[in-house]
C-alpha atoms as a PDB file:
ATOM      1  CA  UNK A   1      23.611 -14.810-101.546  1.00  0.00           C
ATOM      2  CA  UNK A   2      25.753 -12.048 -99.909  1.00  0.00           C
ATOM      3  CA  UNK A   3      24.611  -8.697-100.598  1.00  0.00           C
ATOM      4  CA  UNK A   4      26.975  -5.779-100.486  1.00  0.00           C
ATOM      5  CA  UNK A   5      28.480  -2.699-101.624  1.00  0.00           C
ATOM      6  CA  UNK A   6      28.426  -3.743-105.053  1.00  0.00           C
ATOM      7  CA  UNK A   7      25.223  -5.314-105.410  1.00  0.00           C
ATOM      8  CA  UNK A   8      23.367  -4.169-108.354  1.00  0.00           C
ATOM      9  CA  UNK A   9      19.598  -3.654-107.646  1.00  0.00           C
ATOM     10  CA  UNK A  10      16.139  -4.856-109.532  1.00  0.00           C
ATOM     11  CA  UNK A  11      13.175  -5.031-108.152  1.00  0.00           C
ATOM     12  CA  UNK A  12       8.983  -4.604-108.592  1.00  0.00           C
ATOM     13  CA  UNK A  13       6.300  -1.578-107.598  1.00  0.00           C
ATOM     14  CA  UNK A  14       2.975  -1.917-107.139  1.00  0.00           C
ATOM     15  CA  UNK A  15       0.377  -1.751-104.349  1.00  0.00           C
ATOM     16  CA  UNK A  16      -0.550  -3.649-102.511  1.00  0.00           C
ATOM     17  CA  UNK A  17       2.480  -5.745-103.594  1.00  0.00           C
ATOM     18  CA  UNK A  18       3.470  -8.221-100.807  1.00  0.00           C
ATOM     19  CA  UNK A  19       1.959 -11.142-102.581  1.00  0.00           C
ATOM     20  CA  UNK A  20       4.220 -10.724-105.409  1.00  0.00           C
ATOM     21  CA  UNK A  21       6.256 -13.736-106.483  1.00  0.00           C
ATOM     22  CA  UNK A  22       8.242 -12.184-108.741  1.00  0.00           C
ATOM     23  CA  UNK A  23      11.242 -11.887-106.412  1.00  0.00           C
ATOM     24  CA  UNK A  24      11.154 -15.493-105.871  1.00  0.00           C
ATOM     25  CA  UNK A  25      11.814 -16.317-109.424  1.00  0.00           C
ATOM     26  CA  UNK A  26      13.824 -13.449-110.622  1.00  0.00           C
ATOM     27  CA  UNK A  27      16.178 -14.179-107.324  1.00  0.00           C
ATOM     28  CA  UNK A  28      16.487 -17.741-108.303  1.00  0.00           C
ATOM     29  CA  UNK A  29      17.606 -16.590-111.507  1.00  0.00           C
ATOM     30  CA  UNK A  30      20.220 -14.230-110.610  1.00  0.00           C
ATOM     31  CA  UNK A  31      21.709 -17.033-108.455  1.00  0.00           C
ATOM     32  CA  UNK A  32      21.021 -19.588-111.213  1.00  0.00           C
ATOM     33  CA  UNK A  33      23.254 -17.119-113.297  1.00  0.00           C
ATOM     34  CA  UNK A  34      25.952 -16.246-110.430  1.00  0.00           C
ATOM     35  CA  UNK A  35      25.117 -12.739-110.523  1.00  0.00           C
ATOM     36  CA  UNK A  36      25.530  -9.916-108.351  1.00  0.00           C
ATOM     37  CA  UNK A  37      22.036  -8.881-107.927  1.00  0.00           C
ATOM     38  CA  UNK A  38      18.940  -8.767-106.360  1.00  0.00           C
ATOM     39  CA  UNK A  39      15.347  -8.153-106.895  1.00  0.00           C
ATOM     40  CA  UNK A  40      13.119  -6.624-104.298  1.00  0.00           C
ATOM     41  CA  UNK A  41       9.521  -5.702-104.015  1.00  0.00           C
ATOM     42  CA  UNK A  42       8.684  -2.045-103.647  1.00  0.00           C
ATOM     43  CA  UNK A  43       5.559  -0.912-102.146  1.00  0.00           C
ATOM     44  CA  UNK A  44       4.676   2.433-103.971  1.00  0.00           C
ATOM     45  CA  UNK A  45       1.245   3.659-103.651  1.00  0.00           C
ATOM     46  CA  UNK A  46      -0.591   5.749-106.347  1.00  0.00           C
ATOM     47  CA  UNK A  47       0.682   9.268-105.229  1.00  0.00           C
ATOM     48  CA  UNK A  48       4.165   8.047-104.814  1.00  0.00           C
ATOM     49  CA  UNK A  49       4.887   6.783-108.187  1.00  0.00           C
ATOM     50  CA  UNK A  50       6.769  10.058-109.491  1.00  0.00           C
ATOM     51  CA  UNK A  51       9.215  10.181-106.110  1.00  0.00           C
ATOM     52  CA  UNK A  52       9.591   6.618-106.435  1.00  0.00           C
ATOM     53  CA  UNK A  53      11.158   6.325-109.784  1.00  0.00           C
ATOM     54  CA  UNK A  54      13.054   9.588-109.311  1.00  0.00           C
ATOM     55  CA  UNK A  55      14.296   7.644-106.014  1.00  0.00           C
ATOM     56  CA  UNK A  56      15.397   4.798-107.970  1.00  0.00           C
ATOM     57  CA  UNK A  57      17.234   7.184-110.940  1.00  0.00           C
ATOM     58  CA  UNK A  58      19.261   8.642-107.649  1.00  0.00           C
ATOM     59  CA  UNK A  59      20.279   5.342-105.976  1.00  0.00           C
ATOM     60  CA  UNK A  60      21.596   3.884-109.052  1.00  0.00           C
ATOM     61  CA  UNK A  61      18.696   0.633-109.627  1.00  0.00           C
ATOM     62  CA  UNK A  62      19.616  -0.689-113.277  1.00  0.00           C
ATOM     63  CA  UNK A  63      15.477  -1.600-113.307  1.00  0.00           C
ATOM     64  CA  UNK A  64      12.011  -2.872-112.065  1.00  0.00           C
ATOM     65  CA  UNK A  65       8.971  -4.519-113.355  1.00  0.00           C
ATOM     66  CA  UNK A  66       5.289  -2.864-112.791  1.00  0.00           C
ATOM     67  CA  UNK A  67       2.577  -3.953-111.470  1.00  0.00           C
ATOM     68  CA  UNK A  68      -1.260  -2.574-110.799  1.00  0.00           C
ATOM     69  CA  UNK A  69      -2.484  -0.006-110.063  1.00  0.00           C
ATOM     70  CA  UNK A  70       0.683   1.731-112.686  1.00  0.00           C
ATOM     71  CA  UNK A  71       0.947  -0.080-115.893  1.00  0.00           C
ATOM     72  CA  UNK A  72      -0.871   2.725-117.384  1.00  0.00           C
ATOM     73  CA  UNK A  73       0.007   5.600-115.203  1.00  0.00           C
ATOM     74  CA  UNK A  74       3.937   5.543-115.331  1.00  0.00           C
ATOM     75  CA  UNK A  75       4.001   5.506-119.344  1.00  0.00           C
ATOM     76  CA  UNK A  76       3.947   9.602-119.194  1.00  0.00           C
ATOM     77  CA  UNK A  77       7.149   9.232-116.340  1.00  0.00           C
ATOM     78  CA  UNK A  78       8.823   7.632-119.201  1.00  0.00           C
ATOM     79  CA  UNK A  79      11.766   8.851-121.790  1.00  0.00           C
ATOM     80  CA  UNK A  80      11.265   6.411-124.764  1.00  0.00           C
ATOM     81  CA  UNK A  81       9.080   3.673-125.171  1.00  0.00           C
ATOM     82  CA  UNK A  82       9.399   0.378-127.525  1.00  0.00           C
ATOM     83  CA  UNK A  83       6.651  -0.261-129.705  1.00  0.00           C
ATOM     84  CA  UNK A  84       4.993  -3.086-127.788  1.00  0.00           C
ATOM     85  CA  UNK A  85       4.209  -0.303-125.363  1.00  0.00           C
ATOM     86  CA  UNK A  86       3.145   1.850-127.384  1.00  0.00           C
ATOM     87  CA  UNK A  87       0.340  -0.713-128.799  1.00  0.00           C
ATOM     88  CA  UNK A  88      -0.498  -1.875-125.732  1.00  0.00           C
ATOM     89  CA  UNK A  89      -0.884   1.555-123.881  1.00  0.00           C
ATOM     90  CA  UNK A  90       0.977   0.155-120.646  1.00  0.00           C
ATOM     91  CA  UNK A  91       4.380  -1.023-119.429  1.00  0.00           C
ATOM     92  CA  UNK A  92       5.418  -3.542-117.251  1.00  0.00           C
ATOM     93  CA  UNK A  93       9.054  -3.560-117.617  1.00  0.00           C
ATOM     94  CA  UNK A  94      11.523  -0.739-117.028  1.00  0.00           C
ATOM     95  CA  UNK A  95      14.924  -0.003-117.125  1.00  0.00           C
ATOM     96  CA  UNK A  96      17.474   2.926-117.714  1.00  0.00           C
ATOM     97  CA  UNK A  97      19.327   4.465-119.827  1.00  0.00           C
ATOM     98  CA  UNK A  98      21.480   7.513-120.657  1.00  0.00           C
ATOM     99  CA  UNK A  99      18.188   9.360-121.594  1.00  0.00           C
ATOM    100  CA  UNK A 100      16.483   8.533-118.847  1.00  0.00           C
ATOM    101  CA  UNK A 101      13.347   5.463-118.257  1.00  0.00           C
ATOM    102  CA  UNK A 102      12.534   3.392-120.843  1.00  0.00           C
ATOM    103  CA  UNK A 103       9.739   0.875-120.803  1.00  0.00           C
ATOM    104  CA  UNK A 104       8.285  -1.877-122.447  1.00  0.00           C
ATOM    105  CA  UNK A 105       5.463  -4.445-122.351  1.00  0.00           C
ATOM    106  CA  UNK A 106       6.516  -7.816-121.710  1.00  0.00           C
ATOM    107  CA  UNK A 107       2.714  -8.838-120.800  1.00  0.00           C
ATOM    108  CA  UNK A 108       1.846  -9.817-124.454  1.00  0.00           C
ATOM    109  CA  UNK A 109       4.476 -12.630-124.974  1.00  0.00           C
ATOM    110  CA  UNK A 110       3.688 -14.015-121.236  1.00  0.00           C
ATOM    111  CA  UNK A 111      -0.143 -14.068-121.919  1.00  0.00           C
ATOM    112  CA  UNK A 112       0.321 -15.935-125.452  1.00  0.00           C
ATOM    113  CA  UNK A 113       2.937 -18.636-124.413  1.00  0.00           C
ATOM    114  CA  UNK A 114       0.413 -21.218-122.881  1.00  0.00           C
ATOM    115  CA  UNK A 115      -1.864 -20.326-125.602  1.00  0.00           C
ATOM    116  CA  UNK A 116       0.190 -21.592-128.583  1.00  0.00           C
ATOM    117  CA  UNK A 117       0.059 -25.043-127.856  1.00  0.00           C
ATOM    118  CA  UNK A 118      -3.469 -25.175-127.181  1.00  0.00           C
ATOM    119  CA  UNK A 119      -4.884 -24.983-130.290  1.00  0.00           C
ATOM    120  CA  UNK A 120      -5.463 -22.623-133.553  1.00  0.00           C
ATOM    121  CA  UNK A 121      -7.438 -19.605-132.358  1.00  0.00           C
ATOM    122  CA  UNK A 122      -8.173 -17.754-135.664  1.00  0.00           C
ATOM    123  CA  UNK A 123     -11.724 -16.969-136.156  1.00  0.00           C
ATOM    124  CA  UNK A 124     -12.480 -17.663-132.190  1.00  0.00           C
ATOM    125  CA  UNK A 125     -14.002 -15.322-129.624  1.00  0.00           C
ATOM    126  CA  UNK A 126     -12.342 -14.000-126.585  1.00  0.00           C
ATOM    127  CA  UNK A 127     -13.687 -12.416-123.826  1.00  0.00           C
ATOM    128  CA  UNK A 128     -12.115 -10.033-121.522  1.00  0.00           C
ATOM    129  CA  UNK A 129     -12.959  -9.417-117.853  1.00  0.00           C
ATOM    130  CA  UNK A 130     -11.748  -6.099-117.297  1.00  0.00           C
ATOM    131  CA  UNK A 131     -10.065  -2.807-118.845  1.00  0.00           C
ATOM    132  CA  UNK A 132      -7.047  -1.712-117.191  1.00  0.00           C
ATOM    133  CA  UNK A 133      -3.254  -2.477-118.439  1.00  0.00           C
ATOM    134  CA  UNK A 134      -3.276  -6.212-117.915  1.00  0.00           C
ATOM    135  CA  UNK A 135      -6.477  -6.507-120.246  1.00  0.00           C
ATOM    136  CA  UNK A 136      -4.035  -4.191-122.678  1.00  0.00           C
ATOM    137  CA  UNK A 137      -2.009  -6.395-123.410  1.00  0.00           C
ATOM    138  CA  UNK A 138      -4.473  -9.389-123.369  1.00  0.00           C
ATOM    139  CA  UNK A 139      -5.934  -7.485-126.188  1.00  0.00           C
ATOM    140  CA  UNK A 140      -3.123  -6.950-128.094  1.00  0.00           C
ATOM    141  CA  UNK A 141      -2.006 -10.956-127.654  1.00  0.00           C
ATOM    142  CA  UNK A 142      -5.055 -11.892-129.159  1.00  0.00           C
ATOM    143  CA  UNK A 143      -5.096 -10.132-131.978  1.00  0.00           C
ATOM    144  CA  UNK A 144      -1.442 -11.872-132.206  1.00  0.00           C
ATOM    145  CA  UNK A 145      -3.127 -15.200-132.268  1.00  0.00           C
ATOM    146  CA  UNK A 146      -5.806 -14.539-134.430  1.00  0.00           C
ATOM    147  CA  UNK A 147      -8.986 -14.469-132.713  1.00  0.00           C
ATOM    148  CA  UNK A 148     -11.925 -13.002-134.495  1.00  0.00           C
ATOM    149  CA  UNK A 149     -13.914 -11.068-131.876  1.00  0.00           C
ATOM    150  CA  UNK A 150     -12.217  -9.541-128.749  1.00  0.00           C
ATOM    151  CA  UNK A 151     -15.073  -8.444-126.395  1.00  0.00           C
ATOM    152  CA  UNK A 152     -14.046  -6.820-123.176  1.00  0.00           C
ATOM    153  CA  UNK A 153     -16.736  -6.702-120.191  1.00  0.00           C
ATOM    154  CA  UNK A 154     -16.244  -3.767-117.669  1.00  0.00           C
ATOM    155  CA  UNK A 155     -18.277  -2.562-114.830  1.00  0.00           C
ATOM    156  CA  UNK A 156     -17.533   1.440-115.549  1.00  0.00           C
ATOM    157  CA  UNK A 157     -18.898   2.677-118.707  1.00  0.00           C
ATOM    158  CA  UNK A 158     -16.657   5.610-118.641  1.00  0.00           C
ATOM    159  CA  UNK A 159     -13.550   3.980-118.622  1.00  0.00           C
ATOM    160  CA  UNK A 160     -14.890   1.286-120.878  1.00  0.00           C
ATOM    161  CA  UNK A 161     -15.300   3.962-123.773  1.00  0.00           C
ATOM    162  CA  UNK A 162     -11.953   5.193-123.179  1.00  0.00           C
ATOM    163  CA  UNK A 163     -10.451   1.694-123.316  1.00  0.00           C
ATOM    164  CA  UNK A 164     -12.508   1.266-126.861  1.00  0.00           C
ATOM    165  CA  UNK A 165     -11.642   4.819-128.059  1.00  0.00           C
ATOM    166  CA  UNK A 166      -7.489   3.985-127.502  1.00  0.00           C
ATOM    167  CA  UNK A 167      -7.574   1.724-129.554  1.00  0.00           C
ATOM    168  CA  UNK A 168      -9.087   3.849-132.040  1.00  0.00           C
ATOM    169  CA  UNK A 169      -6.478   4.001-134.674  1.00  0.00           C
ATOM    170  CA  UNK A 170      -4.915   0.078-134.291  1.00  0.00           C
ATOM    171  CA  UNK A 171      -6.080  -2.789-136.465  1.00  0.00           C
ATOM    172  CA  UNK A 172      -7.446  -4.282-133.915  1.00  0.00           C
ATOM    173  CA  UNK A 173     -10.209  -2.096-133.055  1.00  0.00           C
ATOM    174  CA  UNK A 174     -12.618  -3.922-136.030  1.00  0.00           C
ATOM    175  CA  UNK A 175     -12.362  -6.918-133.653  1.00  0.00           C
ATOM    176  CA  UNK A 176     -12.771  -5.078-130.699  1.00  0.00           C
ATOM    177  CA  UNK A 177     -16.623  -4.329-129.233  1.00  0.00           C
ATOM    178  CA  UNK A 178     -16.707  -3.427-125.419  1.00  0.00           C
ATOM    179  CA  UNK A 179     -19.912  -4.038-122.977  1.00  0.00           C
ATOM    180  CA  UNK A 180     -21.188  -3.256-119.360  1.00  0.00           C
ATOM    181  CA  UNK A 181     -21.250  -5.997-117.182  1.00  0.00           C
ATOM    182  CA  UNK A 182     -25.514  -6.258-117.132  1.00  0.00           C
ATOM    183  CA  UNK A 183     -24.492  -7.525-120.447  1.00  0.00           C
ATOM    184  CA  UNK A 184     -22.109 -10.181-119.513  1.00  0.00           C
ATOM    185  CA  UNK A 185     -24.523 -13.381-119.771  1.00  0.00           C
ATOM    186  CA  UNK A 186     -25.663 -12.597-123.533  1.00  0.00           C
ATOM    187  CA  UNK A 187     -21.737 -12.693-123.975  1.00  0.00           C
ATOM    188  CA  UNK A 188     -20.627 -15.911-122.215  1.00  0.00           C
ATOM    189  CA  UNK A 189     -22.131 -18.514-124.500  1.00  0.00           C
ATOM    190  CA  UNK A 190     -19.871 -16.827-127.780  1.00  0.00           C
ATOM    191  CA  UNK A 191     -17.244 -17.239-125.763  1.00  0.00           C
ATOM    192  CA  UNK A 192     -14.141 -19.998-126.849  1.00  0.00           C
ATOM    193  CA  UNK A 193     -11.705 -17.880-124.403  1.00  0.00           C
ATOM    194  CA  UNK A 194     -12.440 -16.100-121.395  1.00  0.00           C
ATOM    195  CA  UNK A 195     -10.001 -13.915-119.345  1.00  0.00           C
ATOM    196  CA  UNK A 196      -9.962 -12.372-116.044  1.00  0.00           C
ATOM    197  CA  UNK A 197      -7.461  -9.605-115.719  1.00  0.00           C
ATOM    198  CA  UNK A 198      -9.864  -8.016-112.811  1.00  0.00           C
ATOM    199  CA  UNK A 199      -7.631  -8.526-109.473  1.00  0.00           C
ATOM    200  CA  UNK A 200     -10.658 -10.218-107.600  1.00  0.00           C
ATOM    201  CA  UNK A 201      -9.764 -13.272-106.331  1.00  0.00           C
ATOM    202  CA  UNK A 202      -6.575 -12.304-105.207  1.00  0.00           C
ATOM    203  CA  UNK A 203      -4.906 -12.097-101.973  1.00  0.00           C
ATOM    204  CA  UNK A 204      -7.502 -10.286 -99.920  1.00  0.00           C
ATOM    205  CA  UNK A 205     -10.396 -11.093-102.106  1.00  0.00           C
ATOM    206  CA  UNK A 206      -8.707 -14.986-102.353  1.00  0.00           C
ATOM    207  CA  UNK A 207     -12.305 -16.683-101.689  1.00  0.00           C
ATOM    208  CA  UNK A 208     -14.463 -14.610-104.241  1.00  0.00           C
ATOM    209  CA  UNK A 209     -14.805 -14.737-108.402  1.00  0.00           C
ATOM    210  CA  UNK A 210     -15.766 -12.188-110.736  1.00  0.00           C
ATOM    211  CA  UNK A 211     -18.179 -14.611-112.241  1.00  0.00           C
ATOM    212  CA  UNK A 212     -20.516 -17.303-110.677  1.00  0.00           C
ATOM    213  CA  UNK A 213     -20.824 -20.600-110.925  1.00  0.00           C
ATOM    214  CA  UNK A 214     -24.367 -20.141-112.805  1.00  0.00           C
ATOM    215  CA  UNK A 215     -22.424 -17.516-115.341  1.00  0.00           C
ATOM    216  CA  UNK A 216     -20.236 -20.362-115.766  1.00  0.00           C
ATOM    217  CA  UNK A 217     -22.569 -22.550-116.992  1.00  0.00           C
ATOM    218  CA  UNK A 218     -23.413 -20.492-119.655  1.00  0.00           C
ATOM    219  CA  UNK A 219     -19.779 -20.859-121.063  1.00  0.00           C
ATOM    220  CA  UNK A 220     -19.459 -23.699-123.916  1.00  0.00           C
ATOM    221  CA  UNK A 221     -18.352 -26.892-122.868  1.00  0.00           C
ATOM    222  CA  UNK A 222     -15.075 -26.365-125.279  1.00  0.00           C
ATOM    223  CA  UNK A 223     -14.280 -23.004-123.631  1.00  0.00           C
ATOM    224  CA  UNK A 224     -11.007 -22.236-122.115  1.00  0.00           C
ATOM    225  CA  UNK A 225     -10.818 -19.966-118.613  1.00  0.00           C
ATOM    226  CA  UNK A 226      -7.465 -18.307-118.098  1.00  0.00           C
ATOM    227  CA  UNK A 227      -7.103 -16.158-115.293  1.00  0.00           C
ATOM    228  CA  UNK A 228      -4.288 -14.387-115.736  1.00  0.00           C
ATOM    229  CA  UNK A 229      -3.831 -14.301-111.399  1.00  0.00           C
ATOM    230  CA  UNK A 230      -1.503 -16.880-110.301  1.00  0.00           C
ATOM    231  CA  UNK A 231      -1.977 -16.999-106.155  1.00  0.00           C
ATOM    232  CA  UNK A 232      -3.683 -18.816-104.841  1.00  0.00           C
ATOM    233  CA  UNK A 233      -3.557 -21.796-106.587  1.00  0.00           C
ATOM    234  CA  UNK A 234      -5.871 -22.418-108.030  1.00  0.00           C
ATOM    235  CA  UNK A 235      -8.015 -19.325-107.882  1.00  0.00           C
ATOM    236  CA  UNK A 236     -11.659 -19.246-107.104  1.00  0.00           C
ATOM    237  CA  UNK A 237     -12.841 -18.852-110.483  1.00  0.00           C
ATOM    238  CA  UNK A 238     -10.415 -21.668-111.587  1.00  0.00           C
ATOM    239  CA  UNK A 239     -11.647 -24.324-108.875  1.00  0.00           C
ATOM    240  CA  UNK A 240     -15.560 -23.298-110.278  1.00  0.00           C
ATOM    241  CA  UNK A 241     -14.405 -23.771-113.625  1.00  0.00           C
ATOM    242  CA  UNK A 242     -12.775 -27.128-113.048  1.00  0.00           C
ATOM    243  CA  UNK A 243     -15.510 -28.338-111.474  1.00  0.00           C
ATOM    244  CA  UNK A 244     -17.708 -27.333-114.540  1.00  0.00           C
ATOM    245  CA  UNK A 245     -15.661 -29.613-116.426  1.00  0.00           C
ATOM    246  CA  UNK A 246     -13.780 -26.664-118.589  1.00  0.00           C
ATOM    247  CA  UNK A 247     -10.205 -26.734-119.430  1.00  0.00           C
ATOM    248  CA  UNK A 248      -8.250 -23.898-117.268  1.00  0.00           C
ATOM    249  CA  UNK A 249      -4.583 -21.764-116.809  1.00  0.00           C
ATOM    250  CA  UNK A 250      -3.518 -19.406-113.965  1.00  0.00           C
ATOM    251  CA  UNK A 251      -1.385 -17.256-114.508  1.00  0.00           C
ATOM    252  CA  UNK A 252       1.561 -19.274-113.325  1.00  0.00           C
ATOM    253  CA  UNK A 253       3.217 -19.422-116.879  1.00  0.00           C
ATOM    254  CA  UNK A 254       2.602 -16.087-118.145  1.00  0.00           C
ATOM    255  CA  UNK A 255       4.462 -14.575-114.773  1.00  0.00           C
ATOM    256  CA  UNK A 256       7.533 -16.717-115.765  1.00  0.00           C
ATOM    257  CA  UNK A 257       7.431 -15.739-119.446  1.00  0.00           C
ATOM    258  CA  UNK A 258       7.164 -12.171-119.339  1.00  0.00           C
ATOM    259  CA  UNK A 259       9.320 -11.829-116.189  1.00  0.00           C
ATOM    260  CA  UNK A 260      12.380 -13.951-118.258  1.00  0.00           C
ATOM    261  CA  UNK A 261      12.037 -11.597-121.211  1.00  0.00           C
ATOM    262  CA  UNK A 262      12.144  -8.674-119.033  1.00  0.00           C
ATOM    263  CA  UNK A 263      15.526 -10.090-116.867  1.00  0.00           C
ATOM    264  CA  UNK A 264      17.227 -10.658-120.387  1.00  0.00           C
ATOM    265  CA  UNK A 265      16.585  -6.804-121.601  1.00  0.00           C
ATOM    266  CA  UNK A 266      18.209  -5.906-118.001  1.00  0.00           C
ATOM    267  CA  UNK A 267      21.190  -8.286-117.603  1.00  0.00           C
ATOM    268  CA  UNK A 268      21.726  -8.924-121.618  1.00  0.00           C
ATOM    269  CA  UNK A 269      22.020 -12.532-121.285  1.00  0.00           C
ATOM    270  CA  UNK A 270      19.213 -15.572-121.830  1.00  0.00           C
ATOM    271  CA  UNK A 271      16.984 -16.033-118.780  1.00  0.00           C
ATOM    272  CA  UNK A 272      17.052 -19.705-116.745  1.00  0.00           C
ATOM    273  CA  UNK A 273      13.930 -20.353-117.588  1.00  0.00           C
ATOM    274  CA  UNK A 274      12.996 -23.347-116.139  1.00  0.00           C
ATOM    275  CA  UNK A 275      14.737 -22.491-113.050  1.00  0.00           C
ATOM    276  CA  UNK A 276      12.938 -19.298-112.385  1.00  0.00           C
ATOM    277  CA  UNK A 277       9.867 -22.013-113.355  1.00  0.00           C
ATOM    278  CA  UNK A 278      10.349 -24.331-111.042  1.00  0.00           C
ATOM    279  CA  UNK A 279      11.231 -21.965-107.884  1.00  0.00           C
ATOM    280  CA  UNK A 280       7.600 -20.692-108.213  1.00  0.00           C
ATOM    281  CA  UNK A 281       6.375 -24.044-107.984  1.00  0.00           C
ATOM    282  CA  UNK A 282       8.151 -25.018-104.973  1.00  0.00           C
ATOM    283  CA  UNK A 283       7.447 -22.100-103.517  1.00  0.00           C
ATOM    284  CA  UNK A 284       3.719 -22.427-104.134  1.00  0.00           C
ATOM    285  CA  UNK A 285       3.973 -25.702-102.999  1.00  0.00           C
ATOM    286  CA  UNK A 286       5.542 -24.893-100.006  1.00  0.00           C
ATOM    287  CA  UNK A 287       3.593 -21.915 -98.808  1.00  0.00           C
ATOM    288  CA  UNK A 288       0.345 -24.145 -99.534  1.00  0.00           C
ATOM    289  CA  UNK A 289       1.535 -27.157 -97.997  1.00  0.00           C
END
């Protein structure tokens, strides 16, 4: 595509956020779709998050997705907020309006999609690696598909009793019990689903796994991993699980899902998406060839 004058700008934040394939896909689409646009991936550390959107505001970008480490932190940077967001405590879509930033959570409908077909999940257990805004919205998606006991497993206690306590006034909280990691083994054989939203075992920690192969044998032989990272492919944790016979999911599908809802709330139009699909798996399959 030719970009110029007129160009209308989209794009990602997040650090570290070179691995991101989200311009691949969302690219693809605007192309797919003949539209003057393009998505770009915006390095904006922890301090900079403020500047950055107030940047964007000035030079006219109609949105951006989110990313760690500010699903959680940018909510308070926001003007209005739809009610996904609000239940899940974090956003991961953003765009503007006359008011100002709005933001929503896109997150739940990605994590859920490859779930569906899988099989009924009322009265099943999940457990959650991790407590920041990805495990948010894993949270909230399971209490969409019926699961019976959310656990989440988290190495800081502090932030683990905050992560309980904001969920304080939702339905969900009956289902919800949080424990320290020491814990973690007495957890794994309950488990039907387990989920890593931790970002270990990506990009620079590519060759390491929040759990072992010997925690993995403690899973049941009917239990589901889903790690909700999607490069590499597949992911450390994945390849152990595999070879321990369970049934796996990267986060391949959920990236595609929530990133076509959040391209239809900016352009107004249904997302290609199989195309934006497929141009992640070429491009994995390039870049690993």
């Amino acid at each position: 595509m030719v970009i110029t004058g007129t160009t209308r700008l989209l794009g990602v934040i997040g650090d570290p956020i070179a691995h991101s394939l989200s311009p691949v896909m969302h690219n693809a689409a605007l192309a797919e779709l003949g539209i003057d646009a393009v998505y770009v991936a915006f390095p904006v550390a922890s301090g900079g998050l403020e500047a950055a959107i107030a940047g964007f505001a000035a030079t006219g970008v109609k949105g951006f997705s989110v990313t760690i480490p500010h699903k959680q932190s940018i909510v308070p940077l926001l003007t209005e907020l739809t009610v996904e967001a609000q239940a899940v405590g974090a956003v991961n879509t953003v765009w503007r309006t006359e008011r100002g930033w709005a933001g929503t959570n896109t997150d739940v409908a990605g994590f859920i999609a490859p779930l569906k077909a899988r099989l009924d999940w009322s009265g099943k257990t999940a457990l959650v690696l991790g407590n920041g805004g990805a495990a948010r919205a894993v949270v909230a998606g399971c209490g969409q598909l019926g699961f019976a006991a959310v656990e989440v497993v988290g190495r800081n206690l502090e932030k683990l009793t905050n992560f309980e306590q904001s969920w304080a006034n939702s339905p969900l909280h009956q289902s919800l019990t949080i424990h320290g990691w020491d814990s973690l083994s007495a957890r794994l054989p309950n488990a039907d689903l387990l989920v890593n939203t931790t970002p270990i075992g990506m990009h620079t920690t590519a060759k390491q796994a929040p759990l072992t192969a010997q925690d993995l044998d403690l899973l049941p032989d009917h239990a589901l991993v889903y790690d909700l990272i999607y490069t590499p492919r597949p992911t450390h944790l994945l390849a152990l699980a595999a070879q321990r016979g369970l049934s796996v999911i990267d986060g391949l599908e959920m990236l595609v899902q929530q990133g076509a809802t959040a391209l239809e709330i900016w352009l107004q139009r249904p997302a290609p998406v199989a195309t934006m699909r497929q141009a992640l798996i070429d491009w994995l399959g390039t870049t690993s060839a």
